[in-house]
Protein backbone atom coordinates (compact mmCIF):
# COMPACT_ATOMS: atom_id res chain seq x y z
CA UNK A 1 29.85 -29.31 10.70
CA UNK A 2 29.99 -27.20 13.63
CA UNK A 3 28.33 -23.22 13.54
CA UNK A 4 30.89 -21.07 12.84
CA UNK A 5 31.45 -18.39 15.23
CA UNK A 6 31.39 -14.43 13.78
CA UNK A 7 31.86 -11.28 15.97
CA UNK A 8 31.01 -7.36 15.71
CA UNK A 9 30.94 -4.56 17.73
CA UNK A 10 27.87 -5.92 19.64
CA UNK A 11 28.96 -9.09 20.66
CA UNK A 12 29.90 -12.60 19.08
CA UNK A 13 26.99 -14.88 17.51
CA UNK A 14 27.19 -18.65 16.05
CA UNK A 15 26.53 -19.24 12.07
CA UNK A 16 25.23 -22.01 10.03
CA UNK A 17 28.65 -23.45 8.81
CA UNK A 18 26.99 -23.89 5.26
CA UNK A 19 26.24 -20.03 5.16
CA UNK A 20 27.95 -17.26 3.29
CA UNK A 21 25.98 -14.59 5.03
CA UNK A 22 27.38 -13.36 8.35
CA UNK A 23 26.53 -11.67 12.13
CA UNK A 24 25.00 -9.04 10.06
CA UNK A 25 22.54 -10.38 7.42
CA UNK A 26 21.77 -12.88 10.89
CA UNK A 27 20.87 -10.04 13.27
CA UNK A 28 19.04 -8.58 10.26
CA UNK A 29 17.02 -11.51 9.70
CA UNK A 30 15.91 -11.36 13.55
CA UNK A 31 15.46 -7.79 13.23
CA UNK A 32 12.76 -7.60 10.37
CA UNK A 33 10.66 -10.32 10.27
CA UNK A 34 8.41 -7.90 8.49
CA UNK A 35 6.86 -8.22 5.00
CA UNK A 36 7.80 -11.99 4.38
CA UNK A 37 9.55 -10.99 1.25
CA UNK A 38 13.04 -11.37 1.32
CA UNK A 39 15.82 -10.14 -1.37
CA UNK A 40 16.12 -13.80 -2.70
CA UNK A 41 12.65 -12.64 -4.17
CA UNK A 42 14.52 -9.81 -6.05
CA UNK A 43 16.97 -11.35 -8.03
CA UNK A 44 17.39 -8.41 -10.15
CA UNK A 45 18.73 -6.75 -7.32
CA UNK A 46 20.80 -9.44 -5.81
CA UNK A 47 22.35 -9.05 -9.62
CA UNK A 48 22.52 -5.75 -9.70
CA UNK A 49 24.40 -5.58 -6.09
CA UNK A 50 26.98 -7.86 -7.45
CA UNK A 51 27.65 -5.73 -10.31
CA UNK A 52 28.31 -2.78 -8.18
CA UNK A 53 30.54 -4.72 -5.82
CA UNK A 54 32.39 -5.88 -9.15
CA UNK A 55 32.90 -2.04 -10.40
CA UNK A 56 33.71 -0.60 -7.36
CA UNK A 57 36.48 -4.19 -7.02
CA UNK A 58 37.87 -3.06 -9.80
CA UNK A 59 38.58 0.67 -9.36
CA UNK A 60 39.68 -0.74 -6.30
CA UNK A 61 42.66 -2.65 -7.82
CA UNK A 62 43.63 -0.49 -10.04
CA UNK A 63 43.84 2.69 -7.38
CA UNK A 64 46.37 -0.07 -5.23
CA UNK A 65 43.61 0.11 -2.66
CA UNK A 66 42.96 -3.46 -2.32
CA UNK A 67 45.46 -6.25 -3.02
CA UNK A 68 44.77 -7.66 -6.35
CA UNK A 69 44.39 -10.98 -5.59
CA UNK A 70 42.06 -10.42 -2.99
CA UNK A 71 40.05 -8.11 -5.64
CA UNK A 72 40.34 -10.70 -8.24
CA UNK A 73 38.79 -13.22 -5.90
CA UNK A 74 35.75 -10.89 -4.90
CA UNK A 75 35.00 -10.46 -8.60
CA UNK A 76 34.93 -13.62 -9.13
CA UNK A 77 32.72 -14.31 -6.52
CA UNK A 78 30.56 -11.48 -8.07
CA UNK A 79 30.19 -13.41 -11.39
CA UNK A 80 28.75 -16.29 -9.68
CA UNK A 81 26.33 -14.19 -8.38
CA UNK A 82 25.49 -12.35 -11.32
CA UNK A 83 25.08 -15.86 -12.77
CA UNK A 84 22.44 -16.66 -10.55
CA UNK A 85 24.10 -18.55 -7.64
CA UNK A 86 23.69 -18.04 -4.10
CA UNK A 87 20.78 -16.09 -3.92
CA UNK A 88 19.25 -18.22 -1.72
CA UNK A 89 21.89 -16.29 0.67
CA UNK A 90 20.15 -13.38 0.41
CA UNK A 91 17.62 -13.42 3.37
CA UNK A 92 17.01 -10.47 4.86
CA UNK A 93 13.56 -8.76 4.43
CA UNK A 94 13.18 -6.01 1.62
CA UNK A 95 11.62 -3.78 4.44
CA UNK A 96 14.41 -2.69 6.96
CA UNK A 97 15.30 -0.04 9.14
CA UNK A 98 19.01 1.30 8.62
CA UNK A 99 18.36 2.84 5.08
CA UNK A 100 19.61 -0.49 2.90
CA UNK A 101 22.29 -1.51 5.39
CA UNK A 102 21.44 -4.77 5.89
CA UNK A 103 20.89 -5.30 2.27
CA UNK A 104 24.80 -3.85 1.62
CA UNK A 105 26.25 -6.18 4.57
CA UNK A 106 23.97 -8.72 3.43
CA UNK A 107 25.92 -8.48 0.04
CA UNK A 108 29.25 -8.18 1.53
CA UNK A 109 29.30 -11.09 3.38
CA UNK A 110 28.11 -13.64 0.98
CA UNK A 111 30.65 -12.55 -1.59
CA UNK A 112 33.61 -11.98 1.52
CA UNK A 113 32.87 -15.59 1.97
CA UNK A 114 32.67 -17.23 -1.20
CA UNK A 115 36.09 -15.47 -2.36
CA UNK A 116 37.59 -16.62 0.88
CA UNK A 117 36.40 -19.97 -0.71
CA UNK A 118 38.42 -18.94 -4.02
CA UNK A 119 41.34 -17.83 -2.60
CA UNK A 120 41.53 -21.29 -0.72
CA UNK A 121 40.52 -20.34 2.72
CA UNK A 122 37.37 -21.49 5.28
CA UNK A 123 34.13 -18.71 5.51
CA UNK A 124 34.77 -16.64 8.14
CA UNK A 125 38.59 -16.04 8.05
CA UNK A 126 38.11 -12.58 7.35
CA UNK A 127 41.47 -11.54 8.19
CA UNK A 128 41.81 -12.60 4.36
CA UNK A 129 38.94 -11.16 2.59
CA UNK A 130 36.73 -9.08 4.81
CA UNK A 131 33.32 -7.88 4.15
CA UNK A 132 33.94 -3.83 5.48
CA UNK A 133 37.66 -3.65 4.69
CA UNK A 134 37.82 -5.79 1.26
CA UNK A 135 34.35 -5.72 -0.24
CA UNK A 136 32.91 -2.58 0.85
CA UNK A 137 36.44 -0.64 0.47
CA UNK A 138 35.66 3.27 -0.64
CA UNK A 139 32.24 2.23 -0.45
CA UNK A 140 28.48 3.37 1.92
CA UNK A 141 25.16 1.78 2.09
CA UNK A 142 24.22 5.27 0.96
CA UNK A 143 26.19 5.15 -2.32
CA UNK A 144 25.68 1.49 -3.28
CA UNK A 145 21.96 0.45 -2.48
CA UNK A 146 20.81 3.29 -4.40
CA UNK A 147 23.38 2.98 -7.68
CA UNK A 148 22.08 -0.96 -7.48
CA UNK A 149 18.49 -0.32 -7.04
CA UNK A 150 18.60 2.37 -10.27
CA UNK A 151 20.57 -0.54 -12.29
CA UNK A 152 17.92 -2.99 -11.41
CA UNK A 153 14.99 -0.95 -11.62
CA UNK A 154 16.36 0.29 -15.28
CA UNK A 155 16.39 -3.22 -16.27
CA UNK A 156 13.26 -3.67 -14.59
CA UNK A 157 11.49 -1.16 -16.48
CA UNK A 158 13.35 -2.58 -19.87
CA UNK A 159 10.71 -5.19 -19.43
CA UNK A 160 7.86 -3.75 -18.90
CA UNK A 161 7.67 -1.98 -21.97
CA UNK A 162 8.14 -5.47 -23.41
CA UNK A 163 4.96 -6.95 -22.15
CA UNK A 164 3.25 -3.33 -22.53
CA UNK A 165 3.83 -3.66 -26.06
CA UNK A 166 2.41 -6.88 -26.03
CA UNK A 167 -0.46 -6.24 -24.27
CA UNK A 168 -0.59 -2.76 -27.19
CA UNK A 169 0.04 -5.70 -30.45
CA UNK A 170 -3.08 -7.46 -28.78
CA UNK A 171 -5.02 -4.47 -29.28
CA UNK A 172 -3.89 -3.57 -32.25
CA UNK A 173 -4.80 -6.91 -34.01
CA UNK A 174 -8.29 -6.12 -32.53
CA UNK A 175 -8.38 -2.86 -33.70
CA UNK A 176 -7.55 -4.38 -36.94
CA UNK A 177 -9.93 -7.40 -36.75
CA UNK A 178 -13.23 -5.53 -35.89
CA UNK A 179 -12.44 -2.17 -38.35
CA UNK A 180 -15.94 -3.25 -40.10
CA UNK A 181 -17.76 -3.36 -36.80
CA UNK A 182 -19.93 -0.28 -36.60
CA UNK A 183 -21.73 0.48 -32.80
CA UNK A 184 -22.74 3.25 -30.95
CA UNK A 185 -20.29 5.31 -29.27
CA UNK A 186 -20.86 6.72 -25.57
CA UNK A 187 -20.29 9.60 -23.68
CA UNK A 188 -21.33 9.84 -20.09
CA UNK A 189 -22.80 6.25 -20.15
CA UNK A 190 -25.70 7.64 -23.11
CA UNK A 191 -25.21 7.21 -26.55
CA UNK A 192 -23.43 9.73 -28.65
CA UNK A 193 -22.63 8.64 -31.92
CA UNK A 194 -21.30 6.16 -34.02
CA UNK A 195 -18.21 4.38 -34.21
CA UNK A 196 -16.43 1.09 -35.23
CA UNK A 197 -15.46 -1.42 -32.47
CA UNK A 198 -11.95 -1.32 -34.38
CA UNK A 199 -11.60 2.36 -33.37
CA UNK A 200 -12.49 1.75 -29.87
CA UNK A 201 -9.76 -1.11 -29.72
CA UNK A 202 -6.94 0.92 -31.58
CA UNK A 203 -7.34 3.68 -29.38
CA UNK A 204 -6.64 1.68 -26.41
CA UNK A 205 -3.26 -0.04 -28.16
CA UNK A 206 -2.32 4.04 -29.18
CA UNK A 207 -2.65 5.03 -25.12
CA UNK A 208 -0.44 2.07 -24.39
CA UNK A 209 1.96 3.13 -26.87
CA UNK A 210 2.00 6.65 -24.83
CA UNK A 211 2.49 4.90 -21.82
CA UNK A 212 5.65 2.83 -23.41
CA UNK A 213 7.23 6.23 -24.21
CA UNK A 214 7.16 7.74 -20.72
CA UNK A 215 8.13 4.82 -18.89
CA UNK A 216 11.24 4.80 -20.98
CA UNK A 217 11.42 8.92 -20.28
CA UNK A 218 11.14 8.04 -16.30
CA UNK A 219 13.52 5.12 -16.64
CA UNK A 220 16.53 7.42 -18.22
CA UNK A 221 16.28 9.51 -15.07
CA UNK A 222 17.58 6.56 -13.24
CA UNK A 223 21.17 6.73 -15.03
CA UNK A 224 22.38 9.51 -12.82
CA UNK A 225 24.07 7.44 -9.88
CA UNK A 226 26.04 8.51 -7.00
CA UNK A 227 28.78 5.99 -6.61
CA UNK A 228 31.74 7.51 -4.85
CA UNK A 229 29.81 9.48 -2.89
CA UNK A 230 30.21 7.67 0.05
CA UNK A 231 28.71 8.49 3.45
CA UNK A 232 26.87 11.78 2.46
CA UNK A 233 28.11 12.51 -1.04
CA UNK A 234 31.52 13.98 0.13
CA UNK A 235 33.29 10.93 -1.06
CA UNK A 236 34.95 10.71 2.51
CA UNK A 237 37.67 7.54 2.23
CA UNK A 238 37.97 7.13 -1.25
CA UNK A 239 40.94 7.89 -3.45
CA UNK A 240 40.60 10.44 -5.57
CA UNK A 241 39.46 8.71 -9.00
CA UNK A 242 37.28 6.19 -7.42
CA UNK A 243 34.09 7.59 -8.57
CA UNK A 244 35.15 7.94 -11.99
CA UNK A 245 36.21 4.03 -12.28
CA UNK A 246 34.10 2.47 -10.49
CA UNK A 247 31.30 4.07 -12.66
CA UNK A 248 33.19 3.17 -15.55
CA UNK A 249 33.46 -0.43 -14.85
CA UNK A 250 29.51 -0.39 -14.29
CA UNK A 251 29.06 1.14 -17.51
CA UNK A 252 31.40 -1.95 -19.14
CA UNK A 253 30.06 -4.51 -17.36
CA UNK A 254 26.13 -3.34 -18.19
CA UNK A 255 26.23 -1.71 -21.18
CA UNK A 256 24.42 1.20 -19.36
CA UNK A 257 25.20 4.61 -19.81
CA UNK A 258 25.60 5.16 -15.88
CA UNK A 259 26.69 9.00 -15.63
CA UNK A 260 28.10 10.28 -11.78
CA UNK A 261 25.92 13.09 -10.68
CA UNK A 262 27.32 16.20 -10.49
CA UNK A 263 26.00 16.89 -7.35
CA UNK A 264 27.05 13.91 -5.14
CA UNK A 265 25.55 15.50 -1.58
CA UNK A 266 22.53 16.19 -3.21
CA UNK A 267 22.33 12.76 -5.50
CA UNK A 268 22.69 10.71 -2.38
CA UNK A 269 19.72 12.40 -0.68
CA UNK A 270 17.58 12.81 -3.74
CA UNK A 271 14.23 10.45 -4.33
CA UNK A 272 12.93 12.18 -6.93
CA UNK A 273 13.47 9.99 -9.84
CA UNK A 274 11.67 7.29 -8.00
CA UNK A 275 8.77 9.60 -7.40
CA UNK A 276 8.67 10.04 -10.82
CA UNK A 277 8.78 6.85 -11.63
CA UNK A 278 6.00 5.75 -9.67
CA UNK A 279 4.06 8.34 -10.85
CA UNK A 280 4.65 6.82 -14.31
CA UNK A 281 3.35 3.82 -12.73
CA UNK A 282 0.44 4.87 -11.75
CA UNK A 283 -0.84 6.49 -14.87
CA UNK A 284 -0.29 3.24 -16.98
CA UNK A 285 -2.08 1.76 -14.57
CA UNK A 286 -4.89 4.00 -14.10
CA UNK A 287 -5.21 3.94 -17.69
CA UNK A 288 -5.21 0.07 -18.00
CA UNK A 289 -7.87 -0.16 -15.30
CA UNK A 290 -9.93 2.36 -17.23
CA UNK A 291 -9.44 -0.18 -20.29
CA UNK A 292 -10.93 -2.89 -18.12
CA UNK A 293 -13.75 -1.36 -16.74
CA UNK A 294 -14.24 -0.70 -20.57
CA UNK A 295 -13.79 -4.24 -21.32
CA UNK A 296 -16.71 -5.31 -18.40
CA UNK A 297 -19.23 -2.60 -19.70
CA UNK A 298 -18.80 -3.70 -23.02
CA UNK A 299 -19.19 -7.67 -22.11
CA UNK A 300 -22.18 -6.76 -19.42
CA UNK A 301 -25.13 -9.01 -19.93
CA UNK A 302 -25.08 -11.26 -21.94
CA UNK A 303 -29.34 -10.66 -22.57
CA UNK A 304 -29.49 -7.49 -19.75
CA UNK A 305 -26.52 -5.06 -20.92
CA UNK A 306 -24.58 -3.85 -23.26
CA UNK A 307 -23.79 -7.47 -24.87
CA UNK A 308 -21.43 -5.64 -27.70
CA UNK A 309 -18.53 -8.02 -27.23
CA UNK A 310 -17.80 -11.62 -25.27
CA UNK A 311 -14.73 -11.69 -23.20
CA UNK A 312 -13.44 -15.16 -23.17
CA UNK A 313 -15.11 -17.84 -21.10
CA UNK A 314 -11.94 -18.21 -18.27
CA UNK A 315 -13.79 -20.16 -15.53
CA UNK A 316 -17.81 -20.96 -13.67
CA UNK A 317 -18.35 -17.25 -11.53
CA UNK A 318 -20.87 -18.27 -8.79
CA UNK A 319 -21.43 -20.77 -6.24
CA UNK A 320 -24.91 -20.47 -6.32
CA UNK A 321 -26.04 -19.11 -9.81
CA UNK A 322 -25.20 -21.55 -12.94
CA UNK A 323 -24.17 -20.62 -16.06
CA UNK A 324 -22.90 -16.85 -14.78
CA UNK A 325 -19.46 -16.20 -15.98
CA UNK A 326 -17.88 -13.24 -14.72
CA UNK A 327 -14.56 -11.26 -16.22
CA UNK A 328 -12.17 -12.35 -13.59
CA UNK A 329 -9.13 -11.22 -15.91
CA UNK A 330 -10.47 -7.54 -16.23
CA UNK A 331 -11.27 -7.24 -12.42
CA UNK A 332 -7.78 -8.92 -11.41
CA UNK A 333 -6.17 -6.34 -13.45
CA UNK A 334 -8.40 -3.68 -11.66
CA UNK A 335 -7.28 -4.75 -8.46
CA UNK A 336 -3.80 -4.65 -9.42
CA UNK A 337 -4.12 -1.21 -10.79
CA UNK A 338 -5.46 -0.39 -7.62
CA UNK A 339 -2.25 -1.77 -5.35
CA UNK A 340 -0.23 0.53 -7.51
CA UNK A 341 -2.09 3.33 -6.96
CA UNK A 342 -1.58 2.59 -3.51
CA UNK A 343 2.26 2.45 -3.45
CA UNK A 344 2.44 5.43 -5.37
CA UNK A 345 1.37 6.94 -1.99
CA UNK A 346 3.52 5.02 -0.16
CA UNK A 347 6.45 5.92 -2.22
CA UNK A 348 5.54 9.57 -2.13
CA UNK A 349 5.40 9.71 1.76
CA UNK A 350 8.71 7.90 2.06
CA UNK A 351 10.41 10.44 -0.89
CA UNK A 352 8.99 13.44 1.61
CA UNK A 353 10.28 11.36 4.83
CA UNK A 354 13.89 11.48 4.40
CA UNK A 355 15.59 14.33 6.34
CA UNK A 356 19.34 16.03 5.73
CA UNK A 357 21.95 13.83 4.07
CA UNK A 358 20.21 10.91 3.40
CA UNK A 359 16.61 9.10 2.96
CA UNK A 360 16.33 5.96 4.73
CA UNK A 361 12.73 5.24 3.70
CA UNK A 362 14.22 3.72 0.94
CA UNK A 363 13.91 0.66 1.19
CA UNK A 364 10.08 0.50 1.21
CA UNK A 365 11.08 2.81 -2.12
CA UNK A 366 12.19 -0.25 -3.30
CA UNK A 367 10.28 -2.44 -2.14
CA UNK A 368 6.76 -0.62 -3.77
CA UNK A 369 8.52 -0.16 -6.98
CA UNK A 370 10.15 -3.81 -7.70
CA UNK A 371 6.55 -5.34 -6.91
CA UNK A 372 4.45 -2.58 -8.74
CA UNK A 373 6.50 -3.19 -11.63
CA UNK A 374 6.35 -6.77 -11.34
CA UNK A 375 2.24 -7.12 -10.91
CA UNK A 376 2.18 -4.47 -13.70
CA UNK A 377 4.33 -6.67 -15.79
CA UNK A 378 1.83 -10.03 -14.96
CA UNK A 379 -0.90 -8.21 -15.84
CA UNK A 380 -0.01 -6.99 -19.21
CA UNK A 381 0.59 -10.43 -20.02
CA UNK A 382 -2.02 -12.09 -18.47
CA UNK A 383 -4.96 -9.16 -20.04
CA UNK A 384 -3.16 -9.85 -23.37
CA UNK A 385 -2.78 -13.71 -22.96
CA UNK A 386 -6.03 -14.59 -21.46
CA UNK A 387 -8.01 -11.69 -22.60
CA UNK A 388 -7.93 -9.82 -25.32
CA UNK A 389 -6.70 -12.09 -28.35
CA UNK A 390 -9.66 -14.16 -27.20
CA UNK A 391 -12.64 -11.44 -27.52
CA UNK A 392 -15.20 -11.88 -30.36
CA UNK A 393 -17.94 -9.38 -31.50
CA UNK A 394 -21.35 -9.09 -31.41
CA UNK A 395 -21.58 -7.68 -34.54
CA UNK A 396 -25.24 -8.11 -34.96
CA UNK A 397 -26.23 -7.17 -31.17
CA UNK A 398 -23.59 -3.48 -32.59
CA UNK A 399 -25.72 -3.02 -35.54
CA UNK A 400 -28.94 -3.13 -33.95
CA UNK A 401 -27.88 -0.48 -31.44
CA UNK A 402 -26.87 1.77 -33.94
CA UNK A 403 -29.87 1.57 -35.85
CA UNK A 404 -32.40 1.66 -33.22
CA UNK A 405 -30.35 4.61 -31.39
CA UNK A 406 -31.44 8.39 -31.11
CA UNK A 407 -27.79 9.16 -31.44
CA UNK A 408 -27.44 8.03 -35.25
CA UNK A 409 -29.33 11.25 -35.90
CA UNK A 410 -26.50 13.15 -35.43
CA UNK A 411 -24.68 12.05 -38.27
CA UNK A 412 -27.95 12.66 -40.63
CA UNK A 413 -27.80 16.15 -39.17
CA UNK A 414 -26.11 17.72 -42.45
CA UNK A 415 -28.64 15.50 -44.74
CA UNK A 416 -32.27 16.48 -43.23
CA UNK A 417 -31.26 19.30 -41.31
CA UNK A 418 -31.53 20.28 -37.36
CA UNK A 419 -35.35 20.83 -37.37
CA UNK A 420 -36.24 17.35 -38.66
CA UNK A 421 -33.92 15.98 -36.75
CA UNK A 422 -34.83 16.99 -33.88
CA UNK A 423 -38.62 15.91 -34.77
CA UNK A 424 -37.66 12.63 -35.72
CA UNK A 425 -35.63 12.27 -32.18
CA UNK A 426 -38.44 13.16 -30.63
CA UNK A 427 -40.65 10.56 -32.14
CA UNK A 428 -38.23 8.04 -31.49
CA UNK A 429 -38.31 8.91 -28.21
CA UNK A 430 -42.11 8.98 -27.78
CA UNK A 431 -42.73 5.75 -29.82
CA UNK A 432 -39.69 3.54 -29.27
CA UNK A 433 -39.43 3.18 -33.19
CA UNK A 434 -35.77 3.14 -34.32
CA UNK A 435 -34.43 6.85 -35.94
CA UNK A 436 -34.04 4.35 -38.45
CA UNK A 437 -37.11 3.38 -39.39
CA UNK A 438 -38.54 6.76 -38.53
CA UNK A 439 -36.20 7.92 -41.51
CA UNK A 440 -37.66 5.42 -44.14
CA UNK A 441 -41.03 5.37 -42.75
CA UNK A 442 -41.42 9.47 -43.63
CA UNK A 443 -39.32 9.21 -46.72
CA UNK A 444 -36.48 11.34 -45.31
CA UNK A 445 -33.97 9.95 -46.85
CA UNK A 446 -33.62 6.10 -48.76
CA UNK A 447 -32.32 3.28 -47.48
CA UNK A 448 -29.50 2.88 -49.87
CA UNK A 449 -28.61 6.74 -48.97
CA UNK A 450 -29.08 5.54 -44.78
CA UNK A 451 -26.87 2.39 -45.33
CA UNK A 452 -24.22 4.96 -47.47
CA UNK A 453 -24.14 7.48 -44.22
CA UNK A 454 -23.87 3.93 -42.04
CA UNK A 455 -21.12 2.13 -43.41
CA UNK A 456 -17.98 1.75 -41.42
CA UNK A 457 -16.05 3.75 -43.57
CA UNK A 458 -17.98 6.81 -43.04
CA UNK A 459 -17.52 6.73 -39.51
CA UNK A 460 -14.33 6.15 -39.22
CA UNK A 461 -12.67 9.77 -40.54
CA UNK A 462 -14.29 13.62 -40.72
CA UNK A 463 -16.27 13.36 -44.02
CA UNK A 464 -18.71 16.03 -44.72
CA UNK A 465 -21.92 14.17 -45.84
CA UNK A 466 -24.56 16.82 -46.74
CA UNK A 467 -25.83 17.00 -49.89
């Protein structure tokens, strides 16, 4: 079939006949031919435009504003998209100048043309069912790219609690699994005192569990929405009782409790939920990298370091030395943690760059946050999955660290007292014999009473052991 031919305001261009994208989405695509990561890559998005489009379709019919059949025909062409078709119609990069414009048309013109297709019409007889007058009726870019990103990045944060909370049940079952594991804690890379391996583990599933609670704190913040607000949050040509509608057909078509802010100049200008939101990105992330450098220490050797647990065995790590293994799953998780911390800046500087009415950084808002959360998600999933359920303990390599450490001493503090103590430490230190044997050897205490003050269980809560 021959291109199609679609005009605008700056001149007339030829379309792929098969297309449901128009002049817009195609000057868009030759316009930003930027990050190679189109919104077909977002489908949450793509989703989440259609259900806007669908709302604001239906306060649209109901105010009179736009012929019902025609409205009836553009939801309809929503629902497809909402059930996953057409995305591939969704080409235009994810970074754009124009502040989510070419996203909005983008949107408008697939669905103008597919419910020209429903009504029983050819794509491009927009006389029928146009994309500005029809689809985008008592609608802005500046009201509906940001009331779609904040329903897609709610669901998008739905998620990844889910795989945080696997990734914190892995732990957990570790925690659980090496509770009889006693080893030397460490602070400032020396040893300090004792511990159980099971400790170490749970604490890491009880930060996690932290983390779940204020990503689901940030992602309430993005319920306040500015639909209706138009151009600059005036509401300039729509009917009175738009913004009230339309936002309560997103609420029945989500399930969401979408609320209208009730500032709409200042909601349509405001970043700061997204700020806050990658800032809650960035401290699960720090915190998860800190778990995996914990994770490497821990596995260092195996005959030169630490040795305490084994990571699993995931693949050869050298070209040139044989038998190395290395813990690629910690480090990729690093180096995701790292990215993140990276977009956290760039989402800062583009929340600071917008000026007046409206921020048109957003889109690399976007953008940062939809693959943050998505590498974030991955790597919950992968640490869990090809990680952590796999690690075993060294439970003898543990034991012999406690005993032969100077730090033990301080939990036979209240039994032999400071002074003695501190002699035996210093013997240890002089000789290289174990506190442990030091204690036996001078009759300090007896090895029944030693193993008593060593057992897991009195390590693992205050307890008061002097006699």
């Amino acid at each position: 079939m021959k291109p199609r031919k679609e005009h605008d305001f700056l001149g007339e261009r030829e379309i792929p006949s098969g297309a449901y994208y128009g002049i817009q989405t195609l000057r868009a695509v030759e316009n930003f031919n930027i990050s190679c990561c189109s919104l077909a890559q977002w489908p949450e998005m793509i989703i989440a435009l259609a259900q806007v489009k669908k709302a604001a379709a239906m306060a649209n019919m109901e105010l009179g504003v736009v012929p019902a059949k025609v409205a009836q025909a553009i939801c309809a062409a929503c629902d497809e998209i909402i059930a996953g078709k057409y995305h591939d119609q969704f080409p235009v990069d994810c970074i754009q100048g124009g502040a989510g414009t070419s996203t909005n048309m983008n949107a408008n013109e697939v669905i103008a043309n597919r419910a020209l297709e429903i009504l029983g019409h050819e794509k491009g007889l927009y006389e029928h069912c146009h994309p500005n007058n029809h689809v985008n009726c008592c609608q802005s870019t500046n009201d509906v790219y940001p009331t779609a990103f904040r329903l897609a990045l709610y669901n998008d944060l739905t998620a990844l609690t889910g795989d945080m909370a696997h990734l914190q049940e892995g732990f957990a079952n570790k925690g659980e699994e090496f509770a009889d594991v006693l080893k030397m804690g460490r602070t400032q890379l020396q040893d300090a005192v004792p511990m159980t391996l099971g400790q170490e583990f749970s604490a890491y599933a009880t930060t996690l569990g932290e983390d779940i609670c204020r990503v689901r704190e940030a992602r309430d913040l993005v319920l306040e929405i500015n639909l209706g607000a138009t151009a600059i949050g005036t509401g300039i040509n729509a009917p009175e009782g738009y913004a009230r509608l339309a936002t309560e057909a997103l609420r029945e078509q989500t399930g969401l409790p979408f609320v209208t802010s009730p500032n709409l100049v200042e909601a349509t200008w405001d970043t700061g939920a997204y700020v806050q939101v990658s800032g809650v990105l960035k401290r699960v992330a720090v915190k998860l990298s800190k778990i995996c450098n914990d994770l490497r220490l821990l596995s260092s050797g195996p005959r030169a370091g630490l040795n305490e647990i084994n990571l699993p065995k995931m693949q050869p790590g050298s070209s040139i030395m044989p038998g190395k293994v290395n813990p690629v799953i910690p480090e990729v998780v690093n180096q995701v943690a790292y990215d993140i911390i990276g977009k956290d800046v760039t989402v800062s500087l583009a929340a600071e760059g917008g000026q007046l009415e409206l921020n048109v950084m957003e889109p690399v808002i976007v953008n940062c946050l939809f693959q943050g959360i998505d590498m974030l998600r991955r790597a919950c999933r992968t640490l869990r999955d090809r990680c952590v359920d796999g690690i075993t303990a060294n439970r003898d390599d543990c034991r012999r660290m406690v005993e032969n450490s100077i730090g033990i001493i301080t939990a036979l503090n209240p039994l032999i007292g400071y002074e003695k103590s501190a002699a035996v430490a210093r013997e240890a230190l002089e000789t290289g014999a174990s506190v442990y044997e030091l204690i036996l050897k001078h009759k300090l205490l007896s090895k029944e009473k030693m193993d008593e003050v060593l057992s897991p269980e009195n390590m693992v809560r205050p307890r008061y052991i002097g006699s």
